[in-house]
C-alpha atoms as a PDB file:
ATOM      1  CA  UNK A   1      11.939 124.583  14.905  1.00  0.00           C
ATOM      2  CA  UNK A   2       9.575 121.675  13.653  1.00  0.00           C
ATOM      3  CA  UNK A   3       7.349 119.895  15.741  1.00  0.00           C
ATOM      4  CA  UNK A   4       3.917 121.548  16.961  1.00  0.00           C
ATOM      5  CA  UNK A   5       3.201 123.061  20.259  1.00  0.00           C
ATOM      6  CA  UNK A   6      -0.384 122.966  22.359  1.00  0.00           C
ATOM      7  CA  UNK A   7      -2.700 125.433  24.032  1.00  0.00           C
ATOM      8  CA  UNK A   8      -6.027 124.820  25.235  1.00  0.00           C
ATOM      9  CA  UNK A   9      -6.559 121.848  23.115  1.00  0.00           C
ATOM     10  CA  UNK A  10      -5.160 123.773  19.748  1.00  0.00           C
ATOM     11  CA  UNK A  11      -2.047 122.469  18.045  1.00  0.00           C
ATOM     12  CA  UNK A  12      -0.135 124.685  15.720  1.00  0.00           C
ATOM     13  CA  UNK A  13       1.232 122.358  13.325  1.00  0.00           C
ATOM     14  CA  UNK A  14       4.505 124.257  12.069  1.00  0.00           C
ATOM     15  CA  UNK A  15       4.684 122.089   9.008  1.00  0.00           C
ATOM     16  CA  UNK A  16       1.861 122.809   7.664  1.00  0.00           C
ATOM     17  CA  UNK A  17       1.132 126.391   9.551  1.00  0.00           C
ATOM     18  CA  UNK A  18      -2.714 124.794  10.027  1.00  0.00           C
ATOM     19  CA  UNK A  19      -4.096 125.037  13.628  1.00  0.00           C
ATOM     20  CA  UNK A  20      -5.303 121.570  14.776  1.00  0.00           C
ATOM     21  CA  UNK A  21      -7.464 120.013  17.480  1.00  0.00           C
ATOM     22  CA  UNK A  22      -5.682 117.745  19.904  1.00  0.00           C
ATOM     23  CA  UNK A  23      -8.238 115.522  20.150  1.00  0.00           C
ATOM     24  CA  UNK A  24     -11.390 115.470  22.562  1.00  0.00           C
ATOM     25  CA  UNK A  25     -11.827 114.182  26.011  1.00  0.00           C
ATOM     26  CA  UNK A  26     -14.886 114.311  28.214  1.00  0.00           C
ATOM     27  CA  UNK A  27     -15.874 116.508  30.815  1.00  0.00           C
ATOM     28  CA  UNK A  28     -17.986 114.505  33.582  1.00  0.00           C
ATOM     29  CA  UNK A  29     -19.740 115.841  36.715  1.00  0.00           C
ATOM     30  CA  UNK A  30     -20.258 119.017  34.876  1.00  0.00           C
ATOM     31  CA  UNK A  31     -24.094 119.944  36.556  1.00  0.00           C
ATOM     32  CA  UNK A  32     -25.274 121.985  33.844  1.00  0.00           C
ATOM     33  CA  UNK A  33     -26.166 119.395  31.797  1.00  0.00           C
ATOM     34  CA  UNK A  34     -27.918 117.531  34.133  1.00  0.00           C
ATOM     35  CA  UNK A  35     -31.914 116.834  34.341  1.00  0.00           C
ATOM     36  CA  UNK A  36     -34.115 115.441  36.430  1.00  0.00           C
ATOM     37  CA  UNK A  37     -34.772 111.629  36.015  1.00  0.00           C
ATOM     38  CA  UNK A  38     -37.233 110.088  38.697  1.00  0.00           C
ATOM     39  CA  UNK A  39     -37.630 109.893  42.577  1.00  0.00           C
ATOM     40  CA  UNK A  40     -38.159 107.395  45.147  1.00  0.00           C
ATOM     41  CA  UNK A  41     -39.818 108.104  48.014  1.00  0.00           C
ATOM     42  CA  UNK A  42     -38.271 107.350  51.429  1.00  0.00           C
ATOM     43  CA  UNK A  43     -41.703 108.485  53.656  1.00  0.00           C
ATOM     44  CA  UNK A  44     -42.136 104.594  55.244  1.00  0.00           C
ATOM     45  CA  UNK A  45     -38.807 105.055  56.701  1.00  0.00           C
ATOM     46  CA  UNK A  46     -37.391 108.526  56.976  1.00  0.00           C
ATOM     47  CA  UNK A  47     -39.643 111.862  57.514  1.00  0.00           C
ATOM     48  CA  UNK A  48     -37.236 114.585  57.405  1.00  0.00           C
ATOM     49  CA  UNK A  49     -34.389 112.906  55.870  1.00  0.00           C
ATOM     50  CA  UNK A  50     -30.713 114.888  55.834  1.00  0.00           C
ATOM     51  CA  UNK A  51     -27.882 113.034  53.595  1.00  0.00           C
ATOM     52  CA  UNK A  52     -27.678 109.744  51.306  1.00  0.00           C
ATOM     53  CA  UNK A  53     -24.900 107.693  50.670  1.00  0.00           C
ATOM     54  CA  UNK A  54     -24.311 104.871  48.306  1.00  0.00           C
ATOM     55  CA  UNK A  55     -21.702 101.645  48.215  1.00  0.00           C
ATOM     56  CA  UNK A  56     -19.300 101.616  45.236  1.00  0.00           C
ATOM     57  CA  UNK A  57     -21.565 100.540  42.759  1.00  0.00           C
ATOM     58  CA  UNK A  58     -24.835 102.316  43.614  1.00  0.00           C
ATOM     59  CA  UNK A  59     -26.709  98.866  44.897  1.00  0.00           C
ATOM     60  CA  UNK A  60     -26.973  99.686  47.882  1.00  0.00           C
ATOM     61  CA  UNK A  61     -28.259 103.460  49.669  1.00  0.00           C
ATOM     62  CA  UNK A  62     -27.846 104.859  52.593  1.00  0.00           C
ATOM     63  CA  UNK A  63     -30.425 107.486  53.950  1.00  0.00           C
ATOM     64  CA  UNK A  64     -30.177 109.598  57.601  1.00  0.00           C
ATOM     65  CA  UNK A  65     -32.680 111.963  58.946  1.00  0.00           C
ATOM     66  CA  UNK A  66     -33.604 113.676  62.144  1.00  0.00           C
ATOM     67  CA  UNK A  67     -37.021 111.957  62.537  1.00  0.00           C
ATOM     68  CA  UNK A  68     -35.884 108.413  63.307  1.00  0.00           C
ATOM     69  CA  UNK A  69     -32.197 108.732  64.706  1.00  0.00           C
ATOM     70  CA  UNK A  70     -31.656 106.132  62.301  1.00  0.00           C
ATOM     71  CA  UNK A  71     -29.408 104.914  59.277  1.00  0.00           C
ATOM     72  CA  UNK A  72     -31.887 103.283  56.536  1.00  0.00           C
ATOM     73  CA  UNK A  73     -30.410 100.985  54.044  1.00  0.00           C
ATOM     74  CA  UNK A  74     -31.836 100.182  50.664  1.00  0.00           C
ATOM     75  CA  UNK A  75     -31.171  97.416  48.229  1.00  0.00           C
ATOM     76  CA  UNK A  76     -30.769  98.329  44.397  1.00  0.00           C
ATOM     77  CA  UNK A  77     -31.615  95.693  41.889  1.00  0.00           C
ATOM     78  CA  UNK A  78     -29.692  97.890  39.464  1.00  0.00           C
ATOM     79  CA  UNK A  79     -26.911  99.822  40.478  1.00  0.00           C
ATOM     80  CA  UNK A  80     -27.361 103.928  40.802  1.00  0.00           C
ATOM     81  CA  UNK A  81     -31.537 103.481  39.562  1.00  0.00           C
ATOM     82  CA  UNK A  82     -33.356 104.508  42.450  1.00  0.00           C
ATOM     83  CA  UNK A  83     -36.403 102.946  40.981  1.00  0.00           C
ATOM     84  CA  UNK A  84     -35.210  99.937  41.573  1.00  0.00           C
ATOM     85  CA  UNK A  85     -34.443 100.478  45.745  1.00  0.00           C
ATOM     86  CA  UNK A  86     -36.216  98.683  48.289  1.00  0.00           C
ATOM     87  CA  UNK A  87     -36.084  98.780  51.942  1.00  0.00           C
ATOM     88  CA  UNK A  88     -33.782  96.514  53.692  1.00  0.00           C
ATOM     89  CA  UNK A  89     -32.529  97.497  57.336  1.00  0.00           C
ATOM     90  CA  UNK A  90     -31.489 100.333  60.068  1.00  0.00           C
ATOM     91  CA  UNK A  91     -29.342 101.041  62.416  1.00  0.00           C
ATOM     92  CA  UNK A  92     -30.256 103.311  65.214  1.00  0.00           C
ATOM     93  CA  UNK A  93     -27.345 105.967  65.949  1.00  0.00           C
ATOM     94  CA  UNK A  94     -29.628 107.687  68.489  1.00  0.00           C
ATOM     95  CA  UNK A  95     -26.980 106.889  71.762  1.00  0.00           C
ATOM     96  CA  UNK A  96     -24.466 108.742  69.810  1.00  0.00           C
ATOM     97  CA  UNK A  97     -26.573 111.430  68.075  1.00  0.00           C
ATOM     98  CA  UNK A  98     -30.120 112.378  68.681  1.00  0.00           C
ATOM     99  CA  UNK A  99     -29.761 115.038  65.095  1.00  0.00           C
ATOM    100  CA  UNK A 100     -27.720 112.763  62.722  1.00  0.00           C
ATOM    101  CA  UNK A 101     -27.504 115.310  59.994  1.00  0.00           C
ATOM    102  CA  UNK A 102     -24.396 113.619  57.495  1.00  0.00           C
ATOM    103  CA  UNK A 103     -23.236 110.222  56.562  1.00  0.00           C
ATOM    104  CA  UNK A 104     -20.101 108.876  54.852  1.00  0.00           C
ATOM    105  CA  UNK A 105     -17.981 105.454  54.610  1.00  0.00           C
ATOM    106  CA  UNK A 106     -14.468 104.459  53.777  1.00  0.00           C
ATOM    107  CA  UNK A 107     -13.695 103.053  50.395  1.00  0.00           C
ATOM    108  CA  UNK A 108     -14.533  99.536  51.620  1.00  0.00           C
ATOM    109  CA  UNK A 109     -17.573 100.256  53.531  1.00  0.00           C
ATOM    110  CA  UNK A 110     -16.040  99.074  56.409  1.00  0.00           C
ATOM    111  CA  UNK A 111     -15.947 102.237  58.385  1.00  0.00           C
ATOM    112  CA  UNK A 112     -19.251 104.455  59.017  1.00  0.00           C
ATOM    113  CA  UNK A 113     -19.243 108.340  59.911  1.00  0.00           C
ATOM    114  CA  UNK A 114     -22.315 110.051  60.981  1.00  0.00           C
ATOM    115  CA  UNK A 115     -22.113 113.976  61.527  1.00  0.00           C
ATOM    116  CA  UNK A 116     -24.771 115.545  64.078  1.00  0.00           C
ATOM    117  CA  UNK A 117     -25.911 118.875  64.943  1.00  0.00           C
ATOM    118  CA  UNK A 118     -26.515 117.955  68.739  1.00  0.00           C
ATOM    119  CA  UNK A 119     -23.025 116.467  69.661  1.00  0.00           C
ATOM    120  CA  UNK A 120     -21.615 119.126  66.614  1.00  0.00           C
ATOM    121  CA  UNK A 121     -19.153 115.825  66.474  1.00  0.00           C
ATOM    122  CA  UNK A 122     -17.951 112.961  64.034  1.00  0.00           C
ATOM    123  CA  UNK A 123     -19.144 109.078  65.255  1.00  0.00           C
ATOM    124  CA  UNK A 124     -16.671 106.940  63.686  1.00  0.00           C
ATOM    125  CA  UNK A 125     -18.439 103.153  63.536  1.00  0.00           C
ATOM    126  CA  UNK A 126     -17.043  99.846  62.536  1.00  0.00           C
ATOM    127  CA  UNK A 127     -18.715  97.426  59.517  1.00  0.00           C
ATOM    128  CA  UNK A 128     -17.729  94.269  60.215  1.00  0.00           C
ATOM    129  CA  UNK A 129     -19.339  93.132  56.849  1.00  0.00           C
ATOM    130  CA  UNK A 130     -18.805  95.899  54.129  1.00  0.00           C
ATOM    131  CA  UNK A 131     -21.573  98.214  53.849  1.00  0.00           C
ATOM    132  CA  UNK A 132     -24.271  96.079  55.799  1.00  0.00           C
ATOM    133  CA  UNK A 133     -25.190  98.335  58.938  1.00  0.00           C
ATOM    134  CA  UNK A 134     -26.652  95.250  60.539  1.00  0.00           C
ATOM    135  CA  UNK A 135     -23.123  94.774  61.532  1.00  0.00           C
ATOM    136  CA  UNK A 136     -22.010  98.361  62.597  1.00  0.00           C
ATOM    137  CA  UNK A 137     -20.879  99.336  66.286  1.00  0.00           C
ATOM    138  CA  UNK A 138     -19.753 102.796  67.933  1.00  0.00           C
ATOM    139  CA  UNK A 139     -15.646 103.094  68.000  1.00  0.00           C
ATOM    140  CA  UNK A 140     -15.272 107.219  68.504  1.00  0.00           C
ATOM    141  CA  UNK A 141     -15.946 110.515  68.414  1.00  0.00           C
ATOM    142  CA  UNK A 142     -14.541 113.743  67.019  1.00  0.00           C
ATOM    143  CA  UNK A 143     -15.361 117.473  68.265  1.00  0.00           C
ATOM    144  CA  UNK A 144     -16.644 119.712  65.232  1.00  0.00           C
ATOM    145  CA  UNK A 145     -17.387 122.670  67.688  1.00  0.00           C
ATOM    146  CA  UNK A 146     -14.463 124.814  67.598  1.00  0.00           C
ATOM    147  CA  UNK A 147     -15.337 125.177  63.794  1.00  0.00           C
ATOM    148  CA  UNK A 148     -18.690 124.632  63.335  1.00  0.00           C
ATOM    149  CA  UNK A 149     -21.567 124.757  65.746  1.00  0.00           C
ATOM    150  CA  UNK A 150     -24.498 123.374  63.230  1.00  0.00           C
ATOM    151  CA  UNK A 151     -22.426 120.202  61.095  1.00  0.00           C
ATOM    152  CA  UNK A 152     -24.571 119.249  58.236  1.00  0.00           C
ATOM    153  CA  UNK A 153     -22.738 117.492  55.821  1.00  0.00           C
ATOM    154  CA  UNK A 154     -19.420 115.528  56.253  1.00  0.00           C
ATOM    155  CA  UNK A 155     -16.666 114.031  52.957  1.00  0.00           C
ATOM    156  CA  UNK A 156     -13.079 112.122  52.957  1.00  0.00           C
ATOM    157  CA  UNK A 157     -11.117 112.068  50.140  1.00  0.00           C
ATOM    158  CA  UNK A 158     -10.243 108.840  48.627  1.00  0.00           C
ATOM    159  CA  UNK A 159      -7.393 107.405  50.985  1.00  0.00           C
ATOM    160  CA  UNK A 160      -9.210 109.188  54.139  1.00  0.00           C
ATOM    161  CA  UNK A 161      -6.195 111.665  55.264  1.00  0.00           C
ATOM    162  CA  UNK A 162      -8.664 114.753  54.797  1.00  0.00           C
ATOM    163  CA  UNK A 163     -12.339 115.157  55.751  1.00  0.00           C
ATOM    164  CA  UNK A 164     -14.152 117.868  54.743  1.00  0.00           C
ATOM    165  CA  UNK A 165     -17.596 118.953  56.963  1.00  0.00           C
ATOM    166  CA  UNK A 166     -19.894 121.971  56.072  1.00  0.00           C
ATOM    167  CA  UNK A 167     -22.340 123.695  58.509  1.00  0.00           C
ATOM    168  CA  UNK A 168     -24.861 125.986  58.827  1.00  0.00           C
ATOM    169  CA  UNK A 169     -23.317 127.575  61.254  1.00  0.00           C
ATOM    170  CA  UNK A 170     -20.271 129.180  59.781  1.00  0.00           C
ATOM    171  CA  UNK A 171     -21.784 128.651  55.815  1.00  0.00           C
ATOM    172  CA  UNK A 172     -18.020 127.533  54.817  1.00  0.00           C
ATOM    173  CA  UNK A 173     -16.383 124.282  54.605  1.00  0.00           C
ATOM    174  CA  UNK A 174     -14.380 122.990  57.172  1.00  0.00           C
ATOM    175  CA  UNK A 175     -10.849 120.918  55.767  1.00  0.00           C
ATOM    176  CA  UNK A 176      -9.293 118.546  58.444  1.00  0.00           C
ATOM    177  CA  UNK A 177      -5.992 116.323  58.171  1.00  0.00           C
ATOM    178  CA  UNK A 178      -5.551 112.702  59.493  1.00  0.00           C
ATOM    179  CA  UNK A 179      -2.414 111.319  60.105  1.00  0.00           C
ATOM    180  CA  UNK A 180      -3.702 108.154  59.876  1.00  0.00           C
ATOM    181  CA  UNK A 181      -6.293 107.821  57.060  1.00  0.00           C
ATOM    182  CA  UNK A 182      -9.882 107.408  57.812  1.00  0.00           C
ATOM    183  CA  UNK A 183      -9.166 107.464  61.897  1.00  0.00           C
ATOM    184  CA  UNK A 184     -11.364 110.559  62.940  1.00  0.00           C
ATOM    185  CA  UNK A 185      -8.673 110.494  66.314  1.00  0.00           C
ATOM    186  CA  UNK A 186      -5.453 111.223  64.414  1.00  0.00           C
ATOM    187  CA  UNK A 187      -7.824 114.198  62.573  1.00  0.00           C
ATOM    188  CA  UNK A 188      -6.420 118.045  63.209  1.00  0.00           C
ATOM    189  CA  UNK A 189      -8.087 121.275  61.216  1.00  0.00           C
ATOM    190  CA  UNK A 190      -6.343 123.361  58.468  1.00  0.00           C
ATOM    191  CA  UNK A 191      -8.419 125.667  56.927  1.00  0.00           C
ATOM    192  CA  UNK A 192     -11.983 126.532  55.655  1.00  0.00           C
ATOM    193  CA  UNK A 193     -13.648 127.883  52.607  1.00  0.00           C
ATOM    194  CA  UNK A 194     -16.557 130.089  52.820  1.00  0.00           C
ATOM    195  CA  UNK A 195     -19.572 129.431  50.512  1.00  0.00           C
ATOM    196  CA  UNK A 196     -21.630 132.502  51.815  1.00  0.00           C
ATOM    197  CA  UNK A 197     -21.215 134.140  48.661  1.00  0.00           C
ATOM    198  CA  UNK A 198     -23.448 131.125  46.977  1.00  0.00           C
ATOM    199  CA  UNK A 199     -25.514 130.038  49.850  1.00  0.00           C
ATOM    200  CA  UNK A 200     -26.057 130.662  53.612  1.00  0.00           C
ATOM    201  CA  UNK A 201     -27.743 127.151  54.200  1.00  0.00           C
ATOM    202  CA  UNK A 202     -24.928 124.790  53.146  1.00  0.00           C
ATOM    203  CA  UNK A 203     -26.626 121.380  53.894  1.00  0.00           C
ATOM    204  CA  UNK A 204     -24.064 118.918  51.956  1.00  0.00           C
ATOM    205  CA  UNK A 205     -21.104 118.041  50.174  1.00  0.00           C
ATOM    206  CA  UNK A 206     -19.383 116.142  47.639  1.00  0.00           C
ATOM    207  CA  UNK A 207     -16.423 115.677  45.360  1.00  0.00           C
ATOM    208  CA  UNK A 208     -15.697 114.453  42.041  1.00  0.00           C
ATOM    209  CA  UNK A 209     -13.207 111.124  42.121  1.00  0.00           C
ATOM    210  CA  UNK A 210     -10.504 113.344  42.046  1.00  0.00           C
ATOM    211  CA  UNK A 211     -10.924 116.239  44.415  1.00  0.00           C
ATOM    212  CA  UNK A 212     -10.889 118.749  41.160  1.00  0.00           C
ATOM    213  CA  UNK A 213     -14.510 120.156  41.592  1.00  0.00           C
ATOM    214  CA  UNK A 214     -16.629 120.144  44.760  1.00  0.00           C
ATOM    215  CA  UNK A 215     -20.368 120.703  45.208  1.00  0.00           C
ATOM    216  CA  UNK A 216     -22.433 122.212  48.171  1.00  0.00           C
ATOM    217  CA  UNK A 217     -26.258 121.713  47.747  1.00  0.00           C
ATOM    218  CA  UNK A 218     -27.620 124.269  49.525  1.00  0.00           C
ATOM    219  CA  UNK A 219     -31.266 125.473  51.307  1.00  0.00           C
ATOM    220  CA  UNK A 220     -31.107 128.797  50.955  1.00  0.00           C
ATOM    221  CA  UNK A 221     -30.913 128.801  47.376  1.00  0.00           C
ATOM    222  CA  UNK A 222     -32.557 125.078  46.631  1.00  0.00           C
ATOM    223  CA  UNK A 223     -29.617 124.330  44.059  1.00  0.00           C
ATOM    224  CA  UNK A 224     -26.304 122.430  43.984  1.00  0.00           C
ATOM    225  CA  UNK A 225     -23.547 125.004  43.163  1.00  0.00           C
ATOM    226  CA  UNK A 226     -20.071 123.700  41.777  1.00  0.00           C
ATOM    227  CA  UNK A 227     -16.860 124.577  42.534  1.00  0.00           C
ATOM    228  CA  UNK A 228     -13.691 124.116  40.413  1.00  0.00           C
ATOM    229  CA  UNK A 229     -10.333 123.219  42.553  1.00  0.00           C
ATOM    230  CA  UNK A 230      -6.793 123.650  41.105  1.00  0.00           C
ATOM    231  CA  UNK A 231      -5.000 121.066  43.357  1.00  0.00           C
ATOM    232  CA  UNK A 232      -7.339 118.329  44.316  1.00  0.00           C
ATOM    233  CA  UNK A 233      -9.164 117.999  47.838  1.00  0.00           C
ATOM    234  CA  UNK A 234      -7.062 121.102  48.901  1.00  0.00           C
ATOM    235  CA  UNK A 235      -9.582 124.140  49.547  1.00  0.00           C
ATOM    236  CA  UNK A 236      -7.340 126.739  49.191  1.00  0.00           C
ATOM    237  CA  UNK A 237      -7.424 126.382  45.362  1.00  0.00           C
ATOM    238  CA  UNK A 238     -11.096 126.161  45.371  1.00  0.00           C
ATOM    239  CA  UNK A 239     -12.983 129.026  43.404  1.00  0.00           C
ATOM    240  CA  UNK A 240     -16.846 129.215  42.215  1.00  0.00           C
ATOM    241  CA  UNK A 241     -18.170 127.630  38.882  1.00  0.00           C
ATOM    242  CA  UNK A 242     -21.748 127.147  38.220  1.00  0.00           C
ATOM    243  CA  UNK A 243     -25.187 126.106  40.223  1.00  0.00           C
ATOM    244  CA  UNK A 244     -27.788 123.914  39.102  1.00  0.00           C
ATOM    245  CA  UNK A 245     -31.653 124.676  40.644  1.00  0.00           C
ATOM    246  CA  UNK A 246     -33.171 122.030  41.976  1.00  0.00           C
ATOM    247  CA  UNK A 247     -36.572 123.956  43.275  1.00  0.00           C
ATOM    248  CA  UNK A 248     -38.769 122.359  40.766  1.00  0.00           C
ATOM    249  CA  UNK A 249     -38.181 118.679  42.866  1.00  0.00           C
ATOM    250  CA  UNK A 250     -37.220 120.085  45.906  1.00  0.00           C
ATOM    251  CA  UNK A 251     -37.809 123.232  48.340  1.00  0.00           C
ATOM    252  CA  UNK A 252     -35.610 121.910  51.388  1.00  0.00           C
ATOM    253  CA  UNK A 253     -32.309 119.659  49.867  1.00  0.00           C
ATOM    254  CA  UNK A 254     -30.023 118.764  52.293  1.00  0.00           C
ATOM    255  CA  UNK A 255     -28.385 115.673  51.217  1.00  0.00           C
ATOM    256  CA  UNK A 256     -26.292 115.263  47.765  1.00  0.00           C
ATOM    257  CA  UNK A 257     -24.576 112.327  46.531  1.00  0.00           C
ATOM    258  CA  UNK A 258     -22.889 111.578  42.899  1.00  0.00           C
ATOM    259  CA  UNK A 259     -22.168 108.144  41.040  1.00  0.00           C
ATOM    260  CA  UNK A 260     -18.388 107.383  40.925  1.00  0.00           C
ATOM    261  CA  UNK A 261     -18.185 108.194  36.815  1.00  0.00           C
ATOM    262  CA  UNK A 262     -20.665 111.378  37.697  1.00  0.00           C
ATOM    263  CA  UNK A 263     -22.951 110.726  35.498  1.00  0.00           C
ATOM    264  CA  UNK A 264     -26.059 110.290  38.255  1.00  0.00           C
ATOM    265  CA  UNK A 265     -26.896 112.985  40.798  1.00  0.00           C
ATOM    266  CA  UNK A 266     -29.208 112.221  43.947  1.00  0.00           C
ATOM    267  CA  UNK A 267     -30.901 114.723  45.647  1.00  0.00           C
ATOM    268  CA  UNK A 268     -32.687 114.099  49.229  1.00  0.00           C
ATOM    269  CA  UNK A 269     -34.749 116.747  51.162  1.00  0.00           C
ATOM    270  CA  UNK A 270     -37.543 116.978  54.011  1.00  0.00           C
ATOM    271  CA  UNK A 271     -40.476 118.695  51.676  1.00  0.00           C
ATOM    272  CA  UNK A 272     -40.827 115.365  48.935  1.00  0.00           C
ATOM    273  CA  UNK A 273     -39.543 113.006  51.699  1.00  0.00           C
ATOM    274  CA  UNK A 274     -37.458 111.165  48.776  1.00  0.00           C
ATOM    275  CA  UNK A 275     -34.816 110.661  47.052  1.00  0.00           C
ATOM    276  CA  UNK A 276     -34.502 113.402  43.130  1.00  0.00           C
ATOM    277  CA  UNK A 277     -32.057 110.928  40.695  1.00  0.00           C
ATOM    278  CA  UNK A 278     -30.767 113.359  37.550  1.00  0.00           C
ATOM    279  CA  UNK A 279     -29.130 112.539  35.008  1.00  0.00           C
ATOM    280  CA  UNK A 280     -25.798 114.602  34.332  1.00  0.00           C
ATOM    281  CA  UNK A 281     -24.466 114.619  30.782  1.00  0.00           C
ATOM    282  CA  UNK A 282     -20.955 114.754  29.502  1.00  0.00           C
ATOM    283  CA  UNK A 283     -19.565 117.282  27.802  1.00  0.00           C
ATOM    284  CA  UNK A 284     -16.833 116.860  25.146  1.00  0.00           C
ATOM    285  CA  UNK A 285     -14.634 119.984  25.095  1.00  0.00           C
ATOM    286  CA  UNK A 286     -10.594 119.670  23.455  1.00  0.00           C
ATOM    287  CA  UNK A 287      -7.932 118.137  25.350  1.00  0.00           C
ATOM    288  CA  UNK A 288      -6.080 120.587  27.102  1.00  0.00           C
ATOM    289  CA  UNK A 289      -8.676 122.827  27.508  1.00  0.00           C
ATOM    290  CA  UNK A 290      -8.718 122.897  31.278  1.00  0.00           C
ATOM    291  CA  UNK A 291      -4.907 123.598  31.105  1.00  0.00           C
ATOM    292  CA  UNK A 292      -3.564 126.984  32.978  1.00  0.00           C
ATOM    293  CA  UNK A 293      -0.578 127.221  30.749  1.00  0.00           C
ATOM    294  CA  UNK A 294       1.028 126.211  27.706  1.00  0.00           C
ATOM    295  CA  UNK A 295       2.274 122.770  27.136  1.00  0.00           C
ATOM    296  CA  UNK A 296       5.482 122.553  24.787  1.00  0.00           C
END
């Protein structure tokens, strides 16, 4: 037959009988290439600090810790360059939670979710105003304790039918459903995935755009370890990659947060009281290459 067929990136051109590249594509997120940038030091605001979060295009951050009970925002003159943060505002969570330990937000920034260790819950806020917390107020709660006793780190995907929340507790993550996307009431649990074979202090979590790789920064072993998933956002294809150390900035992280395109990883932990920026490379491997099977 003529034509060519493709494996791993490699076409067999049966004209010719030559074996061909497909053509390159780039591999983002991919830890190993990443390297430590600069910090910023959160110390005025936040003295054990426990998860970051930024807005869509990195100018503004979001910092929560157990010292102050309090969400911290930041301004960024350029988006994703912590150098350029300032302080701008808080928001006290302390009626709700008195050990705020994770923080997320819809894709608008119009919804706020803080994960604590004393209510082992969810606090679902409203935003009137898009990522400003001046504007935030309570709505509900959700009940982590049947799975996890010590919630560190909470995740939705991108339309807010699954949240993901990792604890201390169980050293797994914790996959929930919502019938109704980013509504922490309509939310029921479906499985978990341990991490206990990587690291027994599982302090946060986040995803690549797509839900094909996950990564747990984690105290025990002061590094971010990577996780490769078959069928996006769905733990039950998840399996171990890689780790990346993170010891030389930080001996305690417990917060982790990624730029959308994955080319900026922040680190935040209680021994440097800041925020760790790294750079993360790309790496260009041959289209296909990630495939599990031949494409004809």
């Amino acid at each position: 037959a003529s034509g060519s067929w493709q494996m791993y990136g490699v076409v067999f051109n049966t004209t010719d009988g030559d074996l061909e590249l497909s053509g390159l594509i780039t591999d983002t997120y991919d830890i190993s290439t990443a390297s430590f940038s600069q910090n910023f030091s959160i110390s005025a605001q936040e003295t054990n600090p426990q998860s970051l979060a930024f807005n869509n295009d990195g100018t503004k951050m979001f910092v929560i810790g157990f010292a102050e009970d309090k969400v911290f925002e930041y301004t960024l003159s350029t988006g994703f360059n912590v150098s350029t943060a300032s302080y701008s505002k808080s928001f006290s969570v302390s009626s709700q939670e008195t050990l705020p330990a994770g923080i997320d937000f819809n894709s608008d920034g119009t919804k706020m979710y803080i994960v604590g260790v004393a209510g082992q819950d969810v606090n679902e806020y409203n935003l009137s105003t898009g990522f400003d917390v001046s504007t935030a107020s309570y709505l509900q709660n959700f009940s982590l304790s049947s799975q996890e006793t010590s919630p560190r780190g909470i995740k939705f995907n991108t339309n807010g039918t699954k949240m993901f929340i990792v604890g201390v507790d169980g050293d797994e993550v914790n996959e929930y459903a919502l019938s109704t996307g980013f509504n922490i009431s309509t939310a029921s649990y479906t499985r978990n995935f341990s991490v206990s074979g990587q690291d027994t202090d599982p302090e946060d979590i986040a995803f690549n755009t797509d839900g094909t790789k996950m990564y747990i920064v984690g105290g025990s072993g002061d590094d971010v370890n990577e996780y490769n998933l078959t069928t996006g956002f769905d733990l039950s294809t998840a399996s171990y990659l890689q780790n990346f150390s993170v010891a030389s900035q930080e001996a305690t992280p417990s917060g982790l947060a990624f730029s959308p395109d994955g080319t900026k990883m922040f680190i935040v932990g209680g021994t440097g009281d800041d925020v760790n920026e790294y750079t993360v490379g790309t790496t260009a491997i041959p289209s296909g290459y990630h495939a599990a099977h031949t494409i004809n």
